[in-house]
Protein backbone atom coordinates (compact mmCIF):
# COMPACT_ATOMS: atom_id res chain seq x y z
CA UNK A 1 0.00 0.00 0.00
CA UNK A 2 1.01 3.80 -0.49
CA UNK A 3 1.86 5.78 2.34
CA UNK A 4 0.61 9.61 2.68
CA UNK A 5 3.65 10.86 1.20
CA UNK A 6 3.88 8.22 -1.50
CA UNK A 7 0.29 8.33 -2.43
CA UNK A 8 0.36 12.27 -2.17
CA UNK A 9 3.82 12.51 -4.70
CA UNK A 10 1.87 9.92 -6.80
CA UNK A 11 -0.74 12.43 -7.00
CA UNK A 12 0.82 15.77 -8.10
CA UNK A 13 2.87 13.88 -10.11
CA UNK A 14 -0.17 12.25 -12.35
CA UNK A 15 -1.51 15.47 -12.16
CA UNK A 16 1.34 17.45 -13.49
CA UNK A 17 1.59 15.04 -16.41
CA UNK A 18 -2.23 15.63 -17.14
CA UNK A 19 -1.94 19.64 -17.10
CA UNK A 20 1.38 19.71 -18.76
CA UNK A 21 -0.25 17.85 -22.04
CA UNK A 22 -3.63 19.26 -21.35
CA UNK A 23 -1.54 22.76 -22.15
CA UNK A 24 0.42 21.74 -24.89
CA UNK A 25 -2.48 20.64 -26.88
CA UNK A 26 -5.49 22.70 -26.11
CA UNK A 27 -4.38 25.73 -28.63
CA UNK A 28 -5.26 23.40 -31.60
CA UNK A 29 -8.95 23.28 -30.80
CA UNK A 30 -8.94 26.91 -29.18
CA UNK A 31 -7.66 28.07 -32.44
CA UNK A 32 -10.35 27.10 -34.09
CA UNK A 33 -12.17 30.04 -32.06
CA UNK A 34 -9.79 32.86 -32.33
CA UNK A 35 -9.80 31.75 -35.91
CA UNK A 36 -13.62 32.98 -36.38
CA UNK A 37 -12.96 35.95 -33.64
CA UNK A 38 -10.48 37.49 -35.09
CA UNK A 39 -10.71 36.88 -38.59
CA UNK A 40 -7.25 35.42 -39.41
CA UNK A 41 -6.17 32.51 -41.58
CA UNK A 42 -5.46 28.95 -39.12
CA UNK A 43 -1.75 28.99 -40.65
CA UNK A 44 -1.29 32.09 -39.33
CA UNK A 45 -2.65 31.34 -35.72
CA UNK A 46 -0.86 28.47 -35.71
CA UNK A 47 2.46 29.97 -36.38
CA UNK A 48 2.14 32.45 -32.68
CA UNK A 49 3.05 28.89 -31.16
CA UNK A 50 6.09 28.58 -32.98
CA UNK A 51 8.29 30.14 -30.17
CA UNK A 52 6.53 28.24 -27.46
CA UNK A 53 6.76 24.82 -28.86
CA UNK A 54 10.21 25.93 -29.51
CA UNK A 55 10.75 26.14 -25.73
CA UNK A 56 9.27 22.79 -24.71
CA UNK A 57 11.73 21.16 -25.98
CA UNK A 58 14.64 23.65 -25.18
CA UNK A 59 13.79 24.34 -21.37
CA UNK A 60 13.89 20.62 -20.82
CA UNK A 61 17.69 21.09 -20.50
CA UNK A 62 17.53 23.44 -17.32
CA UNK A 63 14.47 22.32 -16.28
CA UNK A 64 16.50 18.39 -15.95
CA UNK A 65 19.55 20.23 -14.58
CA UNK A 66 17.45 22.15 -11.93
CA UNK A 67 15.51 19.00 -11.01
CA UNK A 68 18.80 17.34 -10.38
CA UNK A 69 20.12 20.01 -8.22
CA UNK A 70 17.40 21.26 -6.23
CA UNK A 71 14.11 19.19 -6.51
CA UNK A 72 11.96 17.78 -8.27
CA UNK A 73 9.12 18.00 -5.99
CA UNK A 74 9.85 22.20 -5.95
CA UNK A 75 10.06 22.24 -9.89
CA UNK A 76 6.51 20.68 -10.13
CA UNK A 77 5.15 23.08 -7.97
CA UNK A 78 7.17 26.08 -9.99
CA UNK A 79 5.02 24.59 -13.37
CA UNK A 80 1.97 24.69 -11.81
CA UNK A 81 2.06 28.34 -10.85
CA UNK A 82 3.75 29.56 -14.10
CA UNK A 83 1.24 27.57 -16.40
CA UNK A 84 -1.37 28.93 -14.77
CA UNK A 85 -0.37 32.43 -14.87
CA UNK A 86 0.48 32.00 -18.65
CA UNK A 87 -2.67 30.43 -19.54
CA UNK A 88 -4.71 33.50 -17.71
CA UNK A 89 -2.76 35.77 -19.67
CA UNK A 90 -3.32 33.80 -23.32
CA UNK A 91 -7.37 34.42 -22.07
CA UNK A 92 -6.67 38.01 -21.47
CA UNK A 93 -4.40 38.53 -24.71
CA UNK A 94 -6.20 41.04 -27.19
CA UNK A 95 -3.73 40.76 -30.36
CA UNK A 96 -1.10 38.39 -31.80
CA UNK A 97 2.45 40.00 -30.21
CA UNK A 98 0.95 39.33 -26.53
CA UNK A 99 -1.01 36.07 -27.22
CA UNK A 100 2.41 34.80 -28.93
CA UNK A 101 4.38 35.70 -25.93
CA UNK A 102 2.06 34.16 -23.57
CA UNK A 103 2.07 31.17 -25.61
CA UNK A 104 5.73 31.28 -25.73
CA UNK A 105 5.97 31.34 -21.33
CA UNK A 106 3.13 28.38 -21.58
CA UNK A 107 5.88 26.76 -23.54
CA UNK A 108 8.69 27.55 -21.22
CA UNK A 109 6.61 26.22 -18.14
CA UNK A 110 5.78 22.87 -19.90
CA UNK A 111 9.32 22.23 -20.12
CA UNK A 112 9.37 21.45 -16.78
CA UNK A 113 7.41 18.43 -16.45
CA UNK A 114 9.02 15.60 -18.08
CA UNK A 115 12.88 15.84 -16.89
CA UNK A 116 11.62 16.58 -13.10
CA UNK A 117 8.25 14.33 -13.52
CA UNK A 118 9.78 11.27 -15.10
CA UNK A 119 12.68 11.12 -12.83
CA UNK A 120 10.29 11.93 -9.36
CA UNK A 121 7.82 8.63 -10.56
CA UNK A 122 11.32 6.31 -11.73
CA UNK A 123 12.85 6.97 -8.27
CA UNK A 124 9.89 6.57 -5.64
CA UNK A 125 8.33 3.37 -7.20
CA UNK A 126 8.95 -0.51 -6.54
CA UNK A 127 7.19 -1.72 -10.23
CA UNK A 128 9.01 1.12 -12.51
CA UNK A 129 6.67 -0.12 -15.97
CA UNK A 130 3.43 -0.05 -14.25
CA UNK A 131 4.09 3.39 -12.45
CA UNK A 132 5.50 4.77 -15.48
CA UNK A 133 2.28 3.00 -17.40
CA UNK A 134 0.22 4.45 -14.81
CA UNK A 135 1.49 8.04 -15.01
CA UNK A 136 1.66 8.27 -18.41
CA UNK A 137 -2.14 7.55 -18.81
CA UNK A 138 -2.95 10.79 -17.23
CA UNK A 139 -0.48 12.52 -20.26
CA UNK A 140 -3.00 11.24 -22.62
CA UNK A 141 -6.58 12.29 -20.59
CA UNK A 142 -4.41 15.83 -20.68
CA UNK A 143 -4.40 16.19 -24.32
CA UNK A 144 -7.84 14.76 -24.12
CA UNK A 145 -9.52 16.65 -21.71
CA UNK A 146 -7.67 19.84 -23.26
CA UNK A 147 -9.36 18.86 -26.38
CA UNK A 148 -12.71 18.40 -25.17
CA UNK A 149 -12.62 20.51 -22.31
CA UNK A 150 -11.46 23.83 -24.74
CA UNK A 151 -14.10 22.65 -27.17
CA UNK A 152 -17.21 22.95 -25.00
CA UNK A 153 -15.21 26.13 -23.00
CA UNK A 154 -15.02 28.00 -26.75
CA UNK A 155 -18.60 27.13 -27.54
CA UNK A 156 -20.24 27.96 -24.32
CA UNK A 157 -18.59 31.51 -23.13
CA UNK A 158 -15.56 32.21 -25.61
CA UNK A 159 -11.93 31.07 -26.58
CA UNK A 160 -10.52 33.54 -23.58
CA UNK A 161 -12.21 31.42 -21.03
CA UNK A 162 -10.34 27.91 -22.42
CA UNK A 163 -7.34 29.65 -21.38
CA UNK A 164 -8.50 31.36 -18.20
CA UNK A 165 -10.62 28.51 -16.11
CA UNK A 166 -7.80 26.08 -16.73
CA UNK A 167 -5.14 28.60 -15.63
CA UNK A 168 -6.75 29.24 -12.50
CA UNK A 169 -6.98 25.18 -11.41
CA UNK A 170 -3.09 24.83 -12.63
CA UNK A 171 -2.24 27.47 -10.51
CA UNK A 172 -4.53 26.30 -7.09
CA UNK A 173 -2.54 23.17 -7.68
CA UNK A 174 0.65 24.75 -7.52
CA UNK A 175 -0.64 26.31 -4.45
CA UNK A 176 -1.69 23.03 -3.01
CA UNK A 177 1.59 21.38 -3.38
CA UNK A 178 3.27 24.14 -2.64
CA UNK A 179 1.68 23.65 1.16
CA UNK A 180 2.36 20.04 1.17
CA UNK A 181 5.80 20.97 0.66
CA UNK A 182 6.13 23.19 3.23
CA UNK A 183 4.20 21.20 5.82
CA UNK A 184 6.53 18.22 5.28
CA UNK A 185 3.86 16.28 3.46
CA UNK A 186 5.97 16.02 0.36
CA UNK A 187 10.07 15.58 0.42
CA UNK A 188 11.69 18.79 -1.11
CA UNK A 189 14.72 16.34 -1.02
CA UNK A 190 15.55 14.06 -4.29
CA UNK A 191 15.36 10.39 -3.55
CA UNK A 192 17.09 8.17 -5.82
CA UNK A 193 16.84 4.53 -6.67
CA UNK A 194 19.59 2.13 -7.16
CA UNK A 195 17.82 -0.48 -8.90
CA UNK A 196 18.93 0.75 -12.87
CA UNK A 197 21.99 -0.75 -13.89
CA UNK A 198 23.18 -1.65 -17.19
CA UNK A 199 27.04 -1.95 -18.05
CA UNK A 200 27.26 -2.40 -21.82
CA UNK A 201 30.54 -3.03 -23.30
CA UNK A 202 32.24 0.04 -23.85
CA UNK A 203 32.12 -0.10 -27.58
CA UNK A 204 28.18 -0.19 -27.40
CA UNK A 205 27.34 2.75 -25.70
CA UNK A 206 28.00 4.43 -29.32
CA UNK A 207 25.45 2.27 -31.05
CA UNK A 208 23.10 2.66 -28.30
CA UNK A 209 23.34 6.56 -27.61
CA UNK A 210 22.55 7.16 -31.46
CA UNK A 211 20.05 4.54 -32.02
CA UNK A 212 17.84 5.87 -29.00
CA UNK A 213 18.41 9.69 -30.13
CA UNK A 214 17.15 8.92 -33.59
CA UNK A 215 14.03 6.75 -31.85
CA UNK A 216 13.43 9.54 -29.94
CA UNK A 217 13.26 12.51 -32.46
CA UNK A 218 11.27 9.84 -34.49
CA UNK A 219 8.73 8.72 -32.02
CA UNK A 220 8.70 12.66 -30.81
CA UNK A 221 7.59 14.13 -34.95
CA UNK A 222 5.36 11.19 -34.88
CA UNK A 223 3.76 12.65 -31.95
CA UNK A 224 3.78 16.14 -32.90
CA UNK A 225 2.58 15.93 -36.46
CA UNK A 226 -0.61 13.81 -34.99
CA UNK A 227 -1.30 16.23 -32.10
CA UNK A 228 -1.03 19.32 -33.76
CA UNK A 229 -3.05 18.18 -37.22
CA UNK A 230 -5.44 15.99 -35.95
CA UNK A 231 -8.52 18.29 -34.96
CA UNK A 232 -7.99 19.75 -38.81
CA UNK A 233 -7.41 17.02 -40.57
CA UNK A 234 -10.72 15.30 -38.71
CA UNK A 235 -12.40 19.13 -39.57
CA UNK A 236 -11.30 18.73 -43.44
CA UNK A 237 -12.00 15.08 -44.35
CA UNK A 238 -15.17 14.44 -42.11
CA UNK A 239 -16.89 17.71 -42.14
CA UNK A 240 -18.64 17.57 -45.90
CA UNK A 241 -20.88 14.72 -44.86
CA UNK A 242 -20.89 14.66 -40.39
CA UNK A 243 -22.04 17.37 -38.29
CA UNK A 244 -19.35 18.85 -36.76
CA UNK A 245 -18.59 21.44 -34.93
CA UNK A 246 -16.09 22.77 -32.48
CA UNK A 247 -16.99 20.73 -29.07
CA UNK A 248 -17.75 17.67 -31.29
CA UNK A 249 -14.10 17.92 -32.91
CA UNK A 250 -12.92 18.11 -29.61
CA UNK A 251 -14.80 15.39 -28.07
CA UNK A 252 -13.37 13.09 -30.91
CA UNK A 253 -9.88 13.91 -29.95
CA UNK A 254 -10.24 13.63 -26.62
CA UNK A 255 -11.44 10.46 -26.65
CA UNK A 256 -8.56 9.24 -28.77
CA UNK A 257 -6.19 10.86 -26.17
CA UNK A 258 -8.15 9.24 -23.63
CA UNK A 259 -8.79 5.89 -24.24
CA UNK A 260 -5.22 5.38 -26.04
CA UNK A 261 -3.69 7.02 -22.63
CA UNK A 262 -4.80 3.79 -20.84
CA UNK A 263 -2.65 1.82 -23.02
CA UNK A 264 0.48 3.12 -21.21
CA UNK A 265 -0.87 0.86 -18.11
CA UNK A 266 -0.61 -1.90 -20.30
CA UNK A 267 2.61 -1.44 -21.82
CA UNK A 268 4.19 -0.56 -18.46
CA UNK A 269 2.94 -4.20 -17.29
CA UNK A 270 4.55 -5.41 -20.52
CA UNK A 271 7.73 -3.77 -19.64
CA UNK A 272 8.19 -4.74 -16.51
CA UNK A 273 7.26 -8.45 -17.20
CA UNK A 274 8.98 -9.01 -20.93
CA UNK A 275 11.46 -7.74 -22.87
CA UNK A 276 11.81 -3.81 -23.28
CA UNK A 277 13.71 -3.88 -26.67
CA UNK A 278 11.02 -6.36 -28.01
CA UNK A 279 8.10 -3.78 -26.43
CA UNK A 280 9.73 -0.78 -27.86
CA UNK A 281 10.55 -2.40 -31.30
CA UNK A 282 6.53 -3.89 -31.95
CA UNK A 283 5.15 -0.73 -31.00
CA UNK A 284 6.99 1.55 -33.70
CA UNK A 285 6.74 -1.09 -36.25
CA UNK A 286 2.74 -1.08 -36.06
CA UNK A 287 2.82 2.67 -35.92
CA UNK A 288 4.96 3.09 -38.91
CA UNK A 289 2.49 0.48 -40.68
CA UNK A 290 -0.73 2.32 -39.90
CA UNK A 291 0.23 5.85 -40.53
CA UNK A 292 1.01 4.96 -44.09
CA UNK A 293 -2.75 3.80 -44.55
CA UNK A 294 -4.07 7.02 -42.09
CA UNK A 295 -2.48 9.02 -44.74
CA UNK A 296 -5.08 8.98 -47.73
CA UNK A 297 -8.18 7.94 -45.35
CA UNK A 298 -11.20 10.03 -45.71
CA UNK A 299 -13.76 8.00 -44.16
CA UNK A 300 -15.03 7.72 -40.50
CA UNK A 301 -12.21 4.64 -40.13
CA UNK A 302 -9.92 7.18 -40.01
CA UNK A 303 -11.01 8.06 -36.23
CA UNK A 304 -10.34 4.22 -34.86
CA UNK A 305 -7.08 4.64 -37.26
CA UNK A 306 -6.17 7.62 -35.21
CA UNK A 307 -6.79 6.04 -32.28
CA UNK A 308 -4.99 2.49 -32.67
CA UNK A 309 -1.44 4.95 -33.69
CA UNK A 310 -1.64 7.07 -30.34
CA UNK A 311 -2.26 4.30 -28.43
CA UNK A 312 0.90 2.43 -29.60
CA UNK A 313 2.68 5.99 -29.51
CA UNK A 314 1.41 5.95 -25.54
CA UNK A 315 1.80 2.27 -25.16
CA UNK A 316 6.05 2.28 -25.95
CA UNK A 317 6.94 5.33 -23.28
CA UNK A 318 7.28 3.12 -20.26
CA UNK A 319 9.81 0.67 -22.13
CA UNK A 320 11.12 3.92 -23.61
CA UNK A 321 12.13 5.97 -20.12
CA UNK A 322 12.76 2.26 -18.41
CA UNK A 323 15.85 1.89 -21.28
CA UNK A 324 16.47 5.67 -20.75
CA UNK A 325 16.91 5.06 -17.19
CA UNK A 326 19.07 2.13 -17.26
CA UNK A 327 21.92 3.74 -18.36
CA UNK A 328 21.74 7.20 -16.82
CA UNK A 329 23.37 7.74 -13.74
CA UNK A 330 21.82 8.59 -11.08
CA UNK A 331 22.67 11.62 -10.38
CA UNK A 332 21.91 13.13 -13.71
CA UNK A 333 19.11 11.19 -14.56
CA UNK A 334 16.81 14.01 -14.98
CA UNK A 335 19.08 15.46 -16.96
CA UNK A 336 19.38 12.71 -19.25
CA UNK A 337 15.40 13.06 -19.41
CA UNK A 338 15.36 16.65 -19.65
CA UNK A 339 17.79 15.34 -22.92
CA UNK A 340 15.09 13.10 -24.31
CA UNK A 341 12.37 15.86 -24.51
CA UNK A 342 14.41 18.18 -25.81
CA UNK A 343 14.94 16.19 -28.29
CA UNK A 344 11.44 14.95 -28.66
CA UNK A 345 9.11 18.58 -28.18
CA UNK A 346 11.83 20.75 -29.99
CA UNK A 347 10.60 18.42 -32.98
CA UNK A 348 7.70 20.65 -32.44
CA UNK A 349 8.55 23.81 -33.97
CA UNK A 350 9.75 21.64 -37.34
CA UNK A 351 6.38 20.54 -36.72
CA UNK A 352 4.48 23.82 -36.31
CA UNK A 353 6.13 25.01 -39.61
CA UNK A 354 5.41 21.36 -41.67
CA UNK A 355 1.96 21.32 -40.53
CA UNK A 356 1.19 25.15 -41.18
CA UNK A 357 3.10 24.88 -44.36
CA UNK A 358 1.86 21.66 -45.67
CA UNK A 359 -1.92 23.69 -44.91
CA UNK A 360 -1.05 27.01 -46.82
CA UNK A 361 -0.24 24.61 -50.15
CA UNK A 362 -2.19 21.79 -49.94
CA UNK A 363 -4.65 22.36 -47.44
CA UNK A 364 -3.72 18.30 -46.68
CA UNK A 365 -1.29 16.79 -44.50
CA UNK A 366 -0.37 13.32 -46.73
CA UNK A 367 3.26 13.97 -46.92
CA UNK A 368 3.76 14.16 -42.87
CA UNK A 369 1.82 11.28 -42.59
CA UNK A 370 3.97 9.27 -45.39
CA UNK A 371 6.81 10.74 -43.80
CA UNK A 372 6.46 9.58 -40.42
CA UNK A 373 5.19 5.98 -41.26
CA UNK A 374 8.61 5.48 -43.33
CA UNK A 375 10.39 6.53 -40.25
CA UNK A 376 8.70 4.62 -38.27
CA UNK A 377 9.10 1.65 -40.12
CA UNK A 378 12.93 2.03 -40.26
CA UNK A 379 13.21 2.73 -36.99
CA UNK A 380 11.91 -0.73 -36.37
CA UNK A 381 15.26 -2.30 -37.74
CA UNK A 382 17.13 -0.18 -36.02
CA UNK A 383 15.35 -0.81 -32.28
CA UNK A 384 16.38 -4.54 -32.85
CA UNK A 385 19.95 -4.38 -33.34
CA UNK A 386 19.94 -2.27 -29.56
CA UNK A 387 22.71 -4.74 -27.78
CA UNK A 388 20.53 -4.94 -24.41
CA UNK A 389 19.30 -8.01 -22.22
CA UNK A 390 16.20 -8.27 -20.78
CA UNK A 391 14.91 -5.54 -18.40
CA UNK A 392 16.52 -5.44 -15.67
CA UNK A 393 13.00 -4.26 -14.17
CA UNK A 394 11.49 -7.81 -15.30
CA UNK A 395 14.26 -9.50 -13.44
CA UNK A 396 13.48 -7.65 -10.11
């Protein structure tokens, strides 16, 4: 059973992961608002996240080295407060320069969560896969709930209030765990675990090193490109013959986001219980294979399609951070996540641009589609060769 503090860290820590997505993704059905409100093309719109998205991935460098040095704990309390305040201040922005740079601090804040967040669940659990799993479910209802949440918010009283009701529940959380903190409920000390330890020959830490950075940027664009173009590309290929409007769009991604997001449960079991290379390897091979059909689909199929490649997306990030944390030491191991998502959110910007780009010419997105399934696919080959025994998780 959990104890107060355990269950408590558990806590914040799920919930950080939800509001962290839930803020990252909730501008691509919000836009959809400012789009009619202010009469401006979505390319456009999209672009004034360019500098934020920029800085998810690049404040995951700090944000890792902070975490290692001062606490994790602290950090998810700082990314509460800030994403709040940045979110109130997107709802209160009345042109582009000030809703750009309020995007761009949302960015900065989101940073925080996945070098501190990661590291905080990998060091105060027994079953690493299945807390990892069980954490990373709550990523998913985040860009869910951000979906559908923003959707029904923009409908009912305006786009400002999808940015301002959310803001003001990141930043009472930050207050709450701000109090735990100080009351002793919740360490402000790191704890770490020795339980990782992988000693590759020396010659392999090369091979591995590359092989996991190009996995990463991979799985990361794979990501990206769906998150950012999926409420369009469900606007522009189902809209001629459904009824659909904004809060329906975003009900339809949410759900994806949800009900994939409990697939991270499962492959955290699998993780823990079976071989992480073999895990990781299946999962990117099946998303390769299906985002080459999602490319040209136009019917309704095209939802379950959507759904079946985020859950595998979801499903692989326990094996993924359970390789990642074999072979970091310990006492830059948020570091070496803060490494990963820099890698795998600064993919955004690229992505920002392709997907605003591929718009403006085409008003499609087939090409980032074919792209990533080819990737994907390659990547498969790639995963296999990895020179790593079984997880040393399964074994414990």
């Amino acid at each position: 059973m959990l104890n107060t503090k355990s269950g408590l860290s558990t806590f914040y820590a799920a919930a950080g992961h939800l509001i962290m997505h839930m803020f990252a993704a909730f501008y691509f059905v919000i836009v959809l608002g400012i789009e009619d409100d202010w009469q401006l093309s979505y390319d456009e719109l999209v672009d004034l996240w360019f500098i934020g998205s920029l800085l998810v991935g690049l404040g995951s460098i700090p944000s890792g080295w902070l975490s290692d040095r001062w606490s994790r704990s602290g950090m998810i309390a700082v990314m509460f407060l800030g994403l709040g305040l940045a979110a109130i201040f997107c709802g209160m922005s009345g042109n582009k320069l000030i809703l750009m740079l309020s995007l761009s601090m949302l960015g900065l804040f989101c940073s925080i969560y996945h070098p501190a967040g990661i590291s905080w669940v990998v060091n105060m659990s027994e079953n690493t896969g299945r807390a990892l799993g069980f954490n990373n479910i709550f990523g998913g209802v985040g860009i869910g709930l951000g979906a559908m949440s923003s959707g029904y918010l923009v409908d009912a009283f305006g786009w400002q209030f999808a940015f301002i009701i959310p803001g003001f529940i990141s930043v009472l959380l930050g207050l709450s765990l701000s109090w735990h903190i100080y009351r002793g409920k919740i360490s402000l000390l790191n704890v770490q675990s020795e339980k990782f330890s992988e000693n590759p020959q020396q010659g392999d830490y090369l091979k591995i090193i590359i092989i996991m950075l190009i996995s990463i940027a991979c799985g990361g664009f794979v990501f990206q490109v769906l998150q950012t173009s999926l409420p369009k590309v469900i606007d522009i290929r189902l809209s001629s013959f459904l009824d659909l409007g904004t809060t329906k769009i975003g009900f339809i991604v949410s759900s994806i986001y949800v009900i994939s997001g409990l697939m991270n449960y499962v492959g955290g079991i699998l993780a823990d219980r079976y071989s992480v290379k073999f895990i990781y390897a299946v999962g990117i091979l099946i998303q390769g294979i299906l985002l080459l059909f999602f490319a040209d689909m136009t019917s309704t199929f095209l939802i379950l399609l959507a759904l079946v490649i985020v859950a595998f997306n979801s499903s692989i990030l326990p094996a993924e951070n359970i390789l990642l944390a074999r072979f970091a030491p310990a006492e830059y191991q948020s570091l070496m996540y803060g490494v990963k998502f820099i890698l795998s959110f600064s993919i955004g910007p690229l992505v920002v641009f392709l997907v605003s780009r591929s718009y403006a010419l085409t008003q499609e997105f087939y090409y980032l589609y074919w792209v990533g399934g080819i990737l994907m696919s390659v990547l498969f080959f790639m995963i296999l060769s990895l020179p790593l025994r079984k997880s040393a998780t399964s074994a414990a």
